[in-house]
PDBML (XML) file of the C-alpha atoms, coordinates in Angstrom:
<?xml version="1.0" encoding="UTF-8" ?>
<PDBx:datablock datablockName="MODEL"
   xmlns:PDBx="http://pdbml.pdb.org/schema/pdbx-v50.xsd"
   xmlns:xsi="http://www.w3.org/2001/XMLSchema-instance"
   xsi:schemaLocation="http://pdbml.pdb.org/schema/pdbx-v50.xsd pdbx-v50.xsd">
   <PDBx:atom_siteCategory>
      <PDBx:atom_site id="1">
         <PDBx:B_iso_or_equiv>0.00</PDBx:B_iso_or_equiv>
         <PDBx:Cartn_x>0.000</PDBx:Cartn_x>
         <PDBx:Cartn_y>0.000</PDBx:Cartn_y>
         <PDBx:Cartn_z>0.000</PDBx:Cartn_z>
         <PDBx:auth_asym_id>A</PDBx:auth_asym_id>
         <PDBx:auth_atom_id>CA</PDBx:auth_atom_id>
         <PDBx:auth_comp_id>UNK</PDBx:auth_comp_id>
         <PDBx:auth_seq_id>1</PDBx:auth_seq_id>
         <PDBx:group_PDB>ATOM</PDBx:group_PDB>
         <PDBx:label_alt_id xsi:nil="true" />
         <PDBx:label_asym_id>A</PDBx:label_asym_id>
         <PDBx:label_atom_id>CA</PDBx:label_atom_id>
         <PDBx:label_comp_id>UNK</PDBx:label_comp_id>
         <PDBx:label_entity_id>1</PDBx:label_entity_id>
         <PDBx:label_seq_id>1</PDBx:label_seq_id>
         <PDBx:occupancy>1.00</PDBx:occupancy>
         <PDBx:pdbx_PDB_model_num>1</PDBx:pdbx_PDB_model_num>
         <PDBx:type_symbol>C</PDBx:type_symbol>
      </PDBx:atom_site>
      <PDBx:atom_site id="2">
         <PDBx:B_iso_or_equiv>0.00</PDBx:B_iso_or_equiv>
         <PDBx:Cartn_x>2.821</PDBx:Cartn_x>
         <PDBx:Cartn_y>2.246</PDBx:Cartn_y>
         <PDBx:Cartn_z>1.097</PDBx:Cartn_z>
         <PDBx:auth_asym_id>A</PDBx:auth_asym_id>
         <PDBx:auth_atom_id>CA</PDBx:auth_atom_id>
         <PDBx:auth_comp_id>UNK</PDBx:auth_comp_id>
         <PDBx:auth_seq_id>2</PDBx:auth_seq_id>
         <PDBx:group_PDB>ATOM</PDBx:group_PDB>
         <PDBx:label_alt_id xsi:nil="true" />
         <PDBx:label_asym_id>A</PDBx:label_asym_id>
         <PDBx:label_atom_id>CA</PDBx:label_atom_id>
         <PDBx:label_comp_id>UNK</PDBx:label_comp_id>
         <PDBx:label_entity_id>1</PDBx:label_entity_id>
         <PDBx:label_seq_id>2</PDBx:label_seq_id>
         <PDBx:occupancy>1.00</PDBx:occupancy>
         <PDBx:pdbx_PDB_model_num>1</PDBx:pdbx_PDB_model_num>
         <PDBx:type_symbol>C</PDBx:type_symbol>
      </PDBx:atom_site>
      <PDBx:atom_site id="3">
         <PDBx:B_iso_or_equiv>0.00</PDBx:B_iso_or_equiv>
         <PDBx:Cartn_x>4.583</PDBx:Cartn_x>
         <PDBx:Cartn_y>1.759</PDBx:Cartn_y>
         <PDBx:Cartn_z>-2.456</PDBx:Cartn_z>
         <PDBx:auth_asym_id>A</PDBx:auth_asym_id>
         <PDBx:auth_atom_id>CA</PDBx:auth_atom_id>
         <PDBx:auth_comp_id>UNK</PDBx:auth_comp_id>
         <PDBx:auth_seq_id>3</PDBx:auth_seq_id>
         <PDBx:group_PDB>ATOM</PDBx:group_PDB>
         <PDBx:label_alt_id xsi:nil="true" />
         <PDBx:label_asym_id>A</PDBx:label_asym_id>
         <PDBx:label_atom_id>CA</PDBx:label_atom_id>
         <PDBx:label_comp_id>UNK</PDBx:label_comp_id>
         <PDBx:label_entity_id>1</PDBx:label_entity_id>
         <PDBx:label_seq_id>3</PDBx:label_seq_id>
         <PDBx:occupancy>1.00</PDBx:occupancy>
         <PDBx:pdbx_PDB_model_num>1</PDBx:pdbx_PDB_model_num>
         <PDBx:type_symbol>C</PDBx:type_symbol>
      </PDBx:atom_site>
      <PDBx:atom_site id="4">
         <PDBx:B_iso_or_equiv>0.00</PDBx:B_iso_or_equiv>
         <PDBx:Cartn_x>1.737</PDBx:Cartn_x>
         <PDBx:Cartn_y>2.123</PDBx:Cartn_y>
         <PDBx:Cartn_z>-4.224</PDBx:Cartn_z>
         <PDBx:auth_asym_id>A</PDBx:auth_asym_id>
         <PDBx:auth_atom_id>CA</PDBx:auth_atom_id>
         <PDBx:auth_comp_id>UNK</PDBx:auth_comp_id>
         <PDBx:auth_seq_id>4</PDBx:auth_seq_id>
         <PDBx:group_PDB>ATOM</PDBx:group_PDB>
         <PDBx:label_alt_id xsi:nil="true" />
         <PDBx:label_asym_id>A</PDBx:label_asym_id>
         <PDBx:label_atom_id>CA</PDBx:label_atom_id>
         <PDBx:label_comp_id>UNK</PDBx:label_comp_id>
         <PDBx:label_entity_id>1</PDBx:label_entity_id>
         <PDBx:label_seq_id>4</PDBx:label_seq_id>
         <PDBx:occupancy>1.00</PDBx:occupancy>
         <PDBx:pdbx_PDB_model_num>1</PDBx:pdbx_PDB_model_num>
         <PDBx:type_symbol>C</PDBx:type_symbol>
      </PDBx:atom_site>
      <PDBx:atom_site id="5">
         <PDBx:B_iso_or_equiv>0.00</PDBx:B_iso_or_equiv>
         <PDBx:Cartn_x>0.750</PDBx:Cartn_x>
         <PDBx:Cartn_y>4.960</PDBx:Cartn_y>
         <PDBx:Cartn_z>-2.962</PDBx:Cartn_z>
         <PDBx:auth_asym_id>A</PDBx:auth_asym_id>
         <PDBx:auth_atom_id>CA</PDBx:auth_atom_id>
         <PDBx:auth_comp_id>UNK</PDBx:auth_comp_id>
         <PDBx:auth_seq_id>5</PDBx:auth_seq_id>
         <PDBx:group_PDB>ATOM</PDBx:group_PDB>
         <PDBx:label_alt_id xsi:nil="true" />
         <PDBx:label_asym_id>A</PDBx:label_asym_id>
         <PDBx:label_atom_id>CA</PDBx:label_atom_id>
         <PDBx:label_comp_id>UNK</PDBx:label_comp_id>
         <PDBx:label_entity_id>1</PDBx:label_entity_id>
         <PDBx:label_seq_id>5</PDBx:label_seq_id>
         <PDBx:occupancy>1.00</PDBx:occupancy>
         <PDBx:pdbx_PDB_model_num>1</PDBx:pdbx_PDB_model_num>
         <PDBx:type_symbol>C</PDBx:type_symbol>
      </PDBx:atom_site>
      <PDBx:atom_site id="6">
         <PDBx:B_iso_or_equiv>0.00</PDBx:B_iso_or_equiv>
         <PDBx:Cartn_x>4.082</PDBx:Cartn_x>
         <PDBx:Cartn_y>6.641</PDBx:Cartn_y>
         <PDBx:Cartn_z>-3.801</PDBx:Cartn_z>
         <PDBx:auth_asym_id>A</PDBx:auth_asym_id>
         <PDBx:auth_atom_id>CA</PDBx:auth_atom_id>
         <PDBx:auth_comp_id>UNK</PDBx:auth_comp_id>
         <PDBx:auth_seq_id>6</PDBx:auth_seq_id>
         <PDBx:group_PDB>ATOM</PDBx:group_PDB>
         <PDBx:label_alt_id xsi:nil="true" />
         <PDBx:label_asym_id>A</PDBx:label_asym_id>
         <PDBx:label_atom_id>CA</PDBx:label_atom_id>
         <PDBx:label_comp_id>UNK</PDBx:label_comp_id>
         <PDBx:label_entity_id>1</PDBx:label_entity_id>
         <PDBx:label_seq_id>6</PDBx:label_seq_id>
         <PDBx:occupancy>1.00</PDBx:occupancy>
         <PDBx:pdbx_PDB_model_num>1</PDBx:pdbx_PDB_model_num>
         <PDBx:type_symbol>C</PDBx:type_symbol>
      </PDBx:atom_site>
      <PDBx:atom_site id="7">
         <PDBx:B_iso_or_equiv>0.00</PDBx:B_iso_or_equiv>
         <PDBx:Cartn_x>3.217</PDBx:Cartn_x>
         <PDBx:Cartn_y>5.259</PDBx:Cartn_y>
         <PDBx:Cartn_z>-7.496</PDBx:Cartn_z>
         <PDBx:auth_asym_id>A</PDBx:auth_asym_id>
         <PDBx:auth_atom_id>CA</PDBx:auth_atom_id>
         <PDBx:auth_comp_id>UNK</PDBx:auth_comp_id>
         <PDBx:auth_seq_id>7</PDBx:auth_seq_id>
         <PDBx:group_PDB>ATOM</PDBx:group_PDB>
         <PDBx:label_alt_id xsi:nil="true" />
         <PDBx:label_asym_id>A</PDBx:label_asym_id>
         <PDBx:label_atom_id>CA</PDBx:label_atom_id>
         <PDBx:label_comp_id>UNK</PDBx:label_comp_id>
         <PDBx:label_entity_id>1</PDBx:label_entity_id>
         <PDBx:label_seq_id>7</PDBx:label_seq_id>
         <PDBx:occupancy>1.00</PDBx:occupancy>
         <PDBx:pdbx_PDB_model_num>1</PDBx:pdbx_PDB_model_num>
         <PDBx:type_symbol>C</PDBx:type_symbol>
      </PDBx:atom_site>
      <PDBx:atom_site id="8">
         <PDBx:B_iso_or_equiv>0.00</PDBx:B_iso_or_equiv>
         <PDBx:Cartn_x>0.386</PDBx:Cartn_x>
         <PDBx:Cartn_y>6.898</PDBx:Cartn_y>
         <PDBx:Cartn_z>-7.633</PDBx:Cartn_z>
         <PDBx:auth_asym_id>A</PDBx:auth_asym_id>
         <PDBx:auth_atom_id>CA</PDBx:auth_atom_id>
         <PDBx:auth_comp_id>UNK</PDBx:auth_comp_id>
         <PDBx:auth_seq_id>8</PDBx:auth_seq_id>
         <PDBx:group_PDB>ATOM</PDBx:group_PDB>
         <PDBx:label_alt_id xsi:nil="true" />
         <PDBx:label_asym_id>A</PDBx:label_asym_id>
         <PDBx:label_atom_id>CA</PDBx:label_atom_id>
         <PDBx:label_comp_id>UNK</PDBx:label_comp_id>
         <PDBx:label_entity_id>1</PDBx:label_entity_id>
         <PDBx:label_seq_id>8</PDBx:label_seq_id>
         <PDBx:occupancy>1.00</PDBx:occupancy>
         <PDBx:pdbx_PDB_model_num>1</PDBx:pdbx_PDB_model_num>
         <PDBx:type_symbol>C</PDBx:type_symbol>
      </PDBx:atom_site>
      <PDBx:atom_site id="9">
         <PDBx:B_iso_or_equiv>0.00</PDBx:B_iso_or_equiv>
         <PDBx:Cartn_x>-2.670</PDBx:Cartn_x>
         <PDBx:Cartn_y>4.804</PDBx:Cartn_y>
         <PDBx:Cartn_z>-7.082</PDBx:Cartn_z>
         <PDBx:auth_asym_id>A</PDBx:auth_asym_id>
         <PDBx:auth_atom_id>CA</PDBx:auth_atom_id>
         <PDBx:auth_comp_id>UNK</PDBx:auth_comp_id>
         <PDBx:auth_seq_id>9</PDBx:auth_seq_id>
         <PDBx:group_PDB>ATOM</PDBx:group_PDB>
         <PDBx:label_alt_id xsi:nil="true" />
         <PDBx:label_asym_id>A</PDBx:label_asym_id>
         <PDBx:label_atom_id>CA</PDBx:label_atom_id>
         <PDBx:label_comp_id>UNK</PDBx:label_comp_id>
         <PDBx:label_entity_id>1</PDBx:label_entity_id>
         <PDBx:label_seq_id>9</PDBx:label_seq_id>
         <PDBx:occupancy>1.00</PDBx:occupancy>
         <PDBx:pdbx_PDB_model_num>1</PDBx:pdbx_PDB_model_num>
         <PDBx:type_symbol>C</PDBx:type_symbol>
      </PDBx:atom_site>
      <PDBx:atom_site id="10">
         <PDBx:B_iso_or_equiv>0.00</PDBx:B_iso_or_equiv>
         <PDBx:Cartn_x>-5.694</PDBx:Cartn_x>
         <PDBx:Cartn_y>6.268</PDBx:Cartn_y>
         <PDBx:Cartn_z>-6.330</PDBx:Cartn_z>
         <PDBx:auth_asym_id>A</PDBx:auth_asym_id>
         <PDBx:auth_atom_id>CA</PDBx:auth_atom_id>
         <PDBx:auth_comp_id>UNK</PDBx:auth_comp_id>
         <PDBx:auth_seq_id>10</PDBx:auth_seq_id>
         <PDBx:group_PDB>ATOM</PDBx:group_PDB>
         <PDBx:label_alt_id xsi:nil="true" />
         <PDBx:label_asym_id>A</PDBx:label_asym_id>
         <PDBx:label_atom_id>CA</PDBx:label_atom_id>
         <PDBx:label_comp_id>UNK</PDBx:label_comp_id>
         <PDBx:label_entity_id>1</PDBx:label_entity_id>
         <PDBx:label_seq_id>10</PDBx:label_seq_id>
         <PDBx:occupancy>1.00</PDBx:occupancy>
         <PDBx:pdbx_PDB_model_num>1</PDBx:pdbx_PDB_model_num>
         <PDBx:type_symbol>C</PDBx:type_symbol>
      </PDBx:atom_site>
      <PDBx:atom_site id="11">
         <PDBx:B_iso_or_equiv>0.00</PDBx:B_iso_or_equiv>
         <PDBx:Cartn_x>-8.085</PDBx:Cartn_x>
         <PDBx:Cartn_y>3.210</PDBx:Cartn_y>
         <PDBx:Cartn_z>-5.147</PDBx:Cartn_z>
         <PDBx:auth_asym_id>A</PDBx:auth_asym_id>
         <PDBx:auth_atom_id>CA</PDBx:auth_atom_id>
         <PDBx:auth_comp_id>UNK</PDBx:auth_comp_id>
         <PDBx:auth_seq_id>11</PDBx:auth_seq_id>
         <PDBx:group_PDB>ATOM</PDBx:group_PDB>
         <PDBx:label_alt_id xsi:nil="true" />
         <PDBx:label_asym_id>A</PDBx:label_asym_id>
         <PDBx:label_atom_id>CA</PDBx:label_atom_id>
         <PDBx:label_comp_id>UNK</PDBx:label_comp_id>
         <PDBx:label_entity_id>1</PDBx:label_entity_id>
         <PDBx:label_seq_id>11</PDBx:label_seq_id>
         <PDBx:occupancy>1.00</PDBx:occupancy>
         <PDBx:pdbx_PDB_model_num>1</PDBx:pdbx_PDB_model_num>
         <PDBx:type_symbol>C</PDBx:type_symbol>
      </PDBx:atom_site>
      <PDBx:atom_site id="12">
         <PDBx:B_iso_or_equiv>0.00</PDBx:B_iso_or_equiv>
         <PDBx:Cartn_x>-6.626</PDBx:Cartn_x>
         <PDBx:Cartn_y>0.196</PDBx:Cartn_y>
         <PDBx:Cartn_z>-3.174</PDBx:Cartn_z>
         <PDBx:auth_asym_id>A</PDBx:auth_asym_id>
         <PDBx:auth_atom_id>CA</PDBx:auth_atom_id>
         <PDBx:auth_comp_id>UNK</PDBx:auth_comp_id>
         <PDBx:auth_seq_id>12</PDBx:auth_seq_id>
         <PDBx:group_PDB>ATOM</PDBx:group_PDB>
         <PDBx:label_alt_id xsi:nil="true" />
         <PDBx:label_asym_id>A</PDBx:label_asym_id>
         <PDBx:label_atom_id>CA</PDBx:label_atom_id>
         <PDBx:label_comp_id>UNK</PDBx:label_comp_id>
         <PDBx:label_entity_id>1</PDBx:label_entity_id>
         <PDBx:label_seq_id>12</PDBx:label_seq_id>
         <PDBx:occupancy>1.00</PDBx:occupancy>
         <PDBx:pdbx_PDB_model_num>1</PDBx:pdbx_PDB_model_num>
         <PDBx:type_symbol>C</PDBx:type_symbol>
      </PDBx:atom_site>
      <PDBx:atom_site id="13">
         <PDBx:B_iso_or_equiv>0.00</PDBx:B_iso_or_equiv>
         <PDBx:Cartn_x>-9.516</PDBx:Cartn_x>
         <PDBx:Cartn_y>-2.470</PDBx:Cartn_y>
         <PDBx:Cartn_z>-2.475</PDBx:Cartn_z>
         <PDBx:auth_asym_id>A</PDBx:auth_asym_id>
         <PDBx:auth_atom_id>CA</PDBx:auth_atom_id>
         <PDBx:auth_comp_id>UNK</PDBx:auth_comp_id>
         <PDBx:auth_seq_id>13</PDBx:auth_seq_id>
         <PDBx:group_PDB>ATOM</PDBx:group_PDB>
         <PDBx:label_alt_id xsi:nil="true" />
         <PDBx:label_asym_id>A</PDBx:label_asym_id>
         <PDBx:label_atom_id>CA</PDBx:label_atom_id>
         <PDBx:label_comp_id>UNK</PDBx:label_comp_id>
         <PDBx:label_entity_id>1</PDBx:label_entity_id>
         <PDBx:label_seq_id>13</PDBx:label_seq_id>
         <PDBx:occupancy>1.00</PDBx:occupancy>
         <PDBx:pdbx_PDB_model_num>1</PDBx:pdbx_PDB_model_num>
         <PDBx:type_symbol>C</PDBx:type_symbol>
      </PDBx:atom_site>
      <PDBx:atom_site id="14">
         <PDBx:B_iso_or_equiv>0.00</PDBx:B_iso_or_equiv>
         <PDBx:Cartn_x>-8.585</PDBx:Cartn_x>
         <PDBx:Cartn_y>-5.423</PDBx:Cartn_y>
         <PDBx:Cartn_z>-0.330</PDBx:Cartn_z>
         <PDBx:auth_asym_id>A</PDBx:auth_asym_id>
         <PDBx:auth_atom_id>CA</PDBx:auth_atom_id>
         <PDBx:auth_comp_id>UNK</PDBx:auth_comp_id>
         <PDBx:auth_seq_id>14</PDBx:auth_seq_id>
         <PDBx:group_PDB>ATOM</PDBx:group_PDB>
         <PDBx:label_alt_id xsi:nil="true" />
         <PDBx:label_asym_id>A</PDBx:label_asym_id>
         <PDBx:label_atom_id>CA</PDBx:label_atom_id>
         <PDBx:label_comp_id>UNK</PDBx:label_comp_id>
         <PDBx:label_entity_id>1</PDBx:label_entity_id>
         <PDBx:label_seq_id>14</PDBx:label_seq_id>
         <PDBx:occupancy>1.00</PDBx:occupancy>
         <PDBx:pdbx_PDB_model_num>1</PDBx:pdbx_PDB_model_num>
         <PDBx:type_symbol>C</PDBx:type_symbol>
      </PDBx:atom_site>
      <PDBx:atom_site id="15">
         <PDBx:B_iso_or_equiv>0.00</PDBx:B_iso_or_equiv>
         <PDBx:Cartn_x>-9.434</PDBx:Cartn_x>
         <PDBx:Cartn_y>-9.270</PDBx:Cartn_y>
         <PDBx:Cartn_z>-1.441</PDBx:Cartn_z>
         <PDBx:auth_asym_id>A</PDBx:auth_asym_id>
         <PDBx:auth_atom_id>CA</PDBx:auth_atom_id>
         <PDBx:auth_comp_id>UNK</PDBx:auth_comp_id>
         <PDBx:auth_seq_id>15</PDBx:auth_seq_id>
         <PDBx:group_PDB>ATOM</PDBx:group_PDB>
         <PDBx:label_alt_id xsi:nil="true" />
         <PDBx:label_asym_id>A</PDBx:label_asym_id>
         <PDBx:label_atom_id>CA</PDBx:label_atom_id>
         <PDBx:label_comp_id>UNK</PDBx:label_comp_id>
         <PDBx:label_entity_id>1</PDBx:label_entity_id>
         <PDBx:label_seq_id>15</PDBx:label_seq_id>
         <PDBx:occupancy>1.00</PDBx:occupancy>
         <PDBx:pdbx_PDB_model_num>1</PDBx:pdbx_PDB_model_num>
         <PDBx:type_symbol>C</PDBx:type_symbol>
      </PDBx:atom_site>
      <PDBx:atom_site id="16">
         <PDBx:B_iso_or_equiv>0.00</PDBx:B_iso_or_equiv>
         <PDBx:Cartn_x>-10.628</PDBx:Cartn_x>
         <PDBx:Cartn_y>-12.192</PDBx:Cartn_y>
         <PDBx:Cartn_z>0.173</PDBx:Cartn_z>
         <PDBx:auth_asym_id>A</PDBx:auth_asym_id>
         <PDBx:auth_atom_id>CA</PDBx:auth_atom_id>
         <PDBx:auth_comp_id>UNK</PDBx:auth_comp_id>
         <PDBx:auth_seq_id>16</PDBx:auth_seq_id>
         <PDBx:group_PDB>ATOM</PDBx:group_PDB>
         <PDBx:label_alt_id xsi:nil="true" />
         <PDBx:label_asym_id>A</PDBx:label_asym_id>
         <PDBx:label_atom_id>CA</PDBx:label_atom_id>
         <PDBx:label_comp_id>UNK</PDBx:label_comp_id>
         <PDBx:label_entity_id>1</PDBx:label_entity_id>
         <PDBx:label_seq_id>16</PDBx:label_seq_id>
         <PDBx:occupancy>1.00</PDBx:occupancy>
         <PDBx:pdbx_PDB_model_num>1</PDBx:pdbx_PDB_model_num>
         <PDBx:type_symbol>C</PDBx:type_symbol>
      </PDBx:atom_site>
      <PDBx:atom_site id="17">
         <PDBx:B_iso_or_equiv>0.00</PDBx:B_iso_or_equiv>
         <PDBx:Cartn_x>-8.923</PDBx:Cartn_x>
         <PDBx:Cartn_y>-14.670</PDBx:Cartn_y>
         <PDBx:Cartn_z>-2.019</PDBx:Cartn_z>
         <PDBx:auth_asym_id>A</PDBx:auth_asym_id>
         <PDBx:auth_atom_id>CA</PDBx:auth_atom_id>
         <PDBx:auth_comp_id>UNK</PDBx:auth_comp_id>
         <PDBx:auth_seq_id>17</PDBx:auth_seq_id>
         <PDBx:group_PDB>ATOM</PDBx:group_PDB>
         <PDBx:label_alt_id xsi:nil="true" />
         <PDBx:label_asym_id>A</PDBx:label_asym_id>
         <PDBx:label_atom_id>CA</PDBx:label_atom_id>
         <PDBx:label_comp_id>UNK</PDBx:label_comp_id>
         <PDBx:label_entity_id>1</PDBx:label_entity_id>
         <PDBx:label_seq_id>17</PDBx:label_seq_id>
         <PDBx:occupancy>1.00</PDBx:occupancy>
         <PDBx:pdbx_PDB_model_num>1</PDBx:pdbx_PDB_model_num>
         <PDBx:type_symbol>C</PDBx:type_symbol>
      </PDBx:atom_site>
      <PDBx:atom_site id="18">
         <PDBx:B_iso_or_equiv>0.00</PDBx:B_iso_or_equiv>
         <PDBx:Cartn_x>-9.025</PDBx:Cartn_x>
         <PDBx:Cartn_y>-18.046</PDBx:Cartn_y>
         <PDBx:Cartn_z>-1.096</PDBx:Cartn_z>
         <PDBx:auth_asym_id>A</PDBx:auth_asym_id>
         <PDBx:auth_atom_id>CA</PDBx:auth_atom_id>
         <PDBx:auth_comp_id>UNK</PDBx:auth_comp_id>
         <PDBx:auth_seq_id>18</PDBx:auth_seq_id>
         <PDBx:group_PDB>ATOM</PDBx:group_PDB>
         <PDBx:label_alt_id xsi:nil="true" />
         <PDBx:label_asym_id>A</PDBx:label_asym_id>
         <PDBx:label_atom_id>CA</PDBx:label_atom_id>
         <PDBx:label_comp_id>UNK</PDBx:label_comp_id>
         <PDBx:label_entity_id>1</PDBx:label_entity_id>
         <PDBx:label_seq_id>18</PDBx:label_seq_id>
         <PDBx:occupancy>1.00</PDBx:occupancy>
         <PDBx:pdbx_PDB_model_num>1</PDBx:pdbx_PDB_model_num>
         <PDBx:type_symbol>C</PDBx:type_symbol>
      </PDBx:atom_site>
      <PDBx:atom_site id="19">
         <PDBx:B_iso_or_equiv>0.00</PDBx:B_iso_or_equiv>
         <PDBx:Cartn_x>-5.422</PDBx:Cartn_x>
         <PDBx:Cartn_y>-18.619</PDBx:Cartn_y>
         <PDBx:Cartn_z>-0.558</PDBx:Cartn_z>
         <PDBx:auth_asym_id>A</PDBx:auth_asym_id>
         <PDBx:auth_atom_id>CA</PDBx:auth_atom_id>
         <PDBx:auth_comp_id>UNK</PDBx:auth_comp_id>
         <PDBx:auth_seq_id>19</PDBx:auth_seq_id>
         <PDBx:group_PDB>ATOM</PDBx:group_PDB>
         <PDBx:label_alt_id xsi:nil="true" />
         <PDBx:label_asym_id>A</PDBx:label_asym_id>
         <PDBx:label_atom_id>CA</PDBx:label_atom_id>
         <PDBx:label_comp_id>UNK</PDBx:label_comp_id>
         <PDBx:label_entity_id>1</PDBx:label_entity_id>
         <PDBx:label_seq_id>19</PDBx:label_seq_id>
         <PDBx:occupancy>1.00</PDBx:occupancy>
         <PDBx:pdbx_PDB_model_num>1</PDBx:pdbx_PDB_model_num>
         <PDBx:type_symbol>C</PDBx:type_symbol>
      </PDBx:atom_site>
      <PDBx:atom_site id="20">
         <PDBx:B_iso_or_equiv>0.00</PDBx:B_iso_or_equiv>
         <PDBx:Cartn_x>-5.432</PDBx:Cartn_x>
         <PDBx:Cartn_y>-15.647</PDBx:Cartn_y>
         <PDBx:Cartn_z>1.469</PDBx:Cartn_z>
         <PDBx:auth_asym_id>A</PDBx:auth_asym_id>
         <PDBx:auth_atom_id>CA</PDBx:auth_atom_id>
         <PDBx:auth_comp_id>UNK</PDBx:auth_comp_id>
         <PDBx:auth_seq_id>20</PDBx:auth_seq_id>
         <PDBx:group_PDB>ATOM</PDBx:group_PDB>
         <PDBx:label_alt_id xsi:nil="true" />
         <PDBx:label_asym_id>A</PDBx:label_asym_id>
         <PDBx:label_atom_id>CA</PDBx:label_atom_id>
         <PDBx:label_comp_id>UNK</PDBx:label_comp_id>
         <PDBx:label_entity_id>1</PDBx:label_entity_id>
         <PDBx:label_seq_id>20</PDBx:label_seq_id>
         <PDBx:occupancy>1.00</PDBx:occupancy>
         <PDBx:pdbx_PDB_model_num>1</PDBx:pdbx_PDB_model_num>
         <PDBx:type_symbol>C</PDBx:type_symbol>
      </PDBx:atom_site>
      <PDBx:atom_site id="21">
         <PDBx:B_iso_or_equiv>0.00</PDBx:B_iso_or_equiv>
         <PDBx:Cartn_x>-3.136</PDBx:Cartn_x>
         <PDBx:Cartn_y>-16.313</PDBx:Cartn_y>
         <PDBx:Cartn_z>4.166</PDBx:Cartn_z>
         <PDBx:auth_asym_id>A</PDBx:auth_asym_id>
         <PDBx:auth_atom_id>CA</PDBx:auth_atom_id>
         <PDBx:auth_comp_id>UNK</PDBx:auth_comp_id>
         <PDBx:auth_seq_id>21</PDBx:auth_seq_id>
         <PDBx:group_PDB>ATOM</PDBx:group_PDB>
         <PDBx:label_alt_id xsi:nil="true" />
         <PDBx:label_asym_id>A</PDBx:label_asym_id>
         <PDBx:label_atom_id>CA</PDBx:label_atom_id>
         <PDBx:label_comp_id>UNK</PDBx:label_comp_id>
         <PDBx:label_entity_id>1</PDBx:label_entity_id>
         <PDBx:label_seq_id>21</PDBx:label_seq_id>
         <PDBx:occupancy>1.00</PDBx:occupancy>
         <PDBx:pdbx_PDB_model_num>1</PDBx:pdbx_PDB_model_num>
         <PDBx:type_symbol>C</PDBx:type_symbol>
      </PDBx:atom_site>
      <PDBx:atom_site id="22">
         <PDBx:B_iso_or_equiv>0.00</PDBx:B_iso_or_equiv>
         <PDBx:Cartn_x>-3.498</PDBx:Cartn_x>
         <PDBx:Cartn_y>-13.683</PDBx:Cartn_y>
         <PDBx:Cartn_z>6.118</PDBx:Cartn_z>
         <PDBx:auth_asym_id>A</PDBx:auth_asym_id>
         <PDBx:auth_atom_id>CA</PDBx:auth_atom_id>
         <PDBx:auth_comp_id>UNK</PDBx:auth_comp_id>
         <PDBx:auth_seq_id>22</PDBx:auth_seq_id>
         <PDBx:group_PDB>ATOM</PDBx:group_PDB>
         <PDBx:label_alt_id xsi:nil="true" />
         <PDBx:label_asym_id>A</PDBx:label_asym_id>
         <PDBx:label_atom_id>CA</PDBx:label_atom_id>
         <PDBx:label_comp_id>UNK</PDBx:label_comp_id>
         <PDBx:label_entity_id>1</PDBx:label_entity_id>
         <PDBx:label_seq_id>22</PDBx:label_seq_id>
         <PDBx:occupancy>1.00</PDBx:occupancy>
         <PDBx:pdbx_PDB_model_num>1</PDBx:pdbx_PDB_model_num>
         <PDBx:type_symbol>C</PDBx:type_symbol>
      </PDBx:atom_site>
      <PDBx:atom_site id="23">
         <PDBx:B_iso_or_equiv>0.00</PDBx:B_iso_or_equiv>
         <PDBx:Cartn_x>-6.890</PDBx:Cartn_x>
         <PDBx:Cartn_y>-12.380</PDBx:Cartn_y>
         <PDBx:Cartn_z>7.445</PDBx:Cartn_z>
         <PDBx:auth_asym_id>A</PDBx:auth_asym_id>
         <PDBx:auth_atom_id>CA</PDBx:auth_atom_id>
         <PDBx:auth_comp_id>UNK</PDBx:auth_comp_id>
         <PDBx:auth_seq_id>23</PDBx:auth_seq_id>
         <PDBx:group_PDB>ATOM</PDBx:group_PDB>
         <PDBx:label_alt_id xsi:nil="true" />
         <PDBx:label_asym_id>A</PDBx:label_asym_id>
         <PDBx:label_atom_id>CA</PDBx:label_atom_id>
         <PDBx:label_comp_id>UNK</PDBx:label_comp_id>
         <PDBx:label_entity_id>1</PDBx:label_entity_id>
         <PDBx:label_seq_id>23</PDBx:label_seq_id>
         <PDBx:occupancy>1.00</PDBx:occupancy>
         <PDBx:pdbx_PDB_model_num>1</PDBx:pdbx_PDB_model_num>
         <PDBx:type_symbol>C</PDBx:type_symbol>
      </PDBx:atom_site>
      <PDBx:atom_site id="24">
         <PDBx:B_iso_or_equiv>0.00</PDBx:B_iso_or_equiv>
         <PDBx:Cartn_x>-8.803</PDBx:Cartn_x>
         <PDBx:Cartn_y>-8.870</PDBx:Cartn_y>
         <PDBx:Cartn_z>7.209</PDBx:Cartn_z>
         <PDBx:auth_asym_id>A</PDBx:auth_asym_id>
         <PDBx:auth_atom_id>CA</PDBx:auth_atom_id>
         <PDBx:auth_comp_id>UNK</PDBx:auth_comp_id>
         <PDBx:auth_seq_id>24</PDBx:auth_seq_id>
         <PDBx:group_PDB>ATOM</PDBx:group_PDB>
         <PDBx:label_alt_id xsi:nil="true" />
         <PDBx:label_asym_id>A</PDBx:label_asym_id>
         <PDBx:label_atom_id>CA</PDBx:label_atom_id>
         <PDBx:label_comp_id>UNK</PDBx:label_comp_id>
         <PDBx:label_entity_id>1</PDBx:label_entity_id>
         <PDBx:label_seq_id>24</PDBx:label_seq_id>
         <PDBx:occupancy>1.00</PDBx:occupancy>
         <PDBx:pdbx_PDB_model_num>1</PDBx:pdbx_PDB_model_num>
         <PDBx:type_symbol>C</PDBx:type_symbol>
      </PDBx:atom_site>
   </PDBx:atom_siteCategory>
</PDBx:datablock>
């Protein structure tokens, strides 16, 4: 997010994938 950011992104959405590791 912080990277992106510094891109220049404007709309970062998180995703339940299924192989999500990690949890929201």
């Amino acid at each position: 997010v912080e990277s992106m950011t510094e891109v220049g992104v404007e709309h970062v959405i998180g995703w339940k994938a299924e192989r999500n590791v990690a949890r929201w």
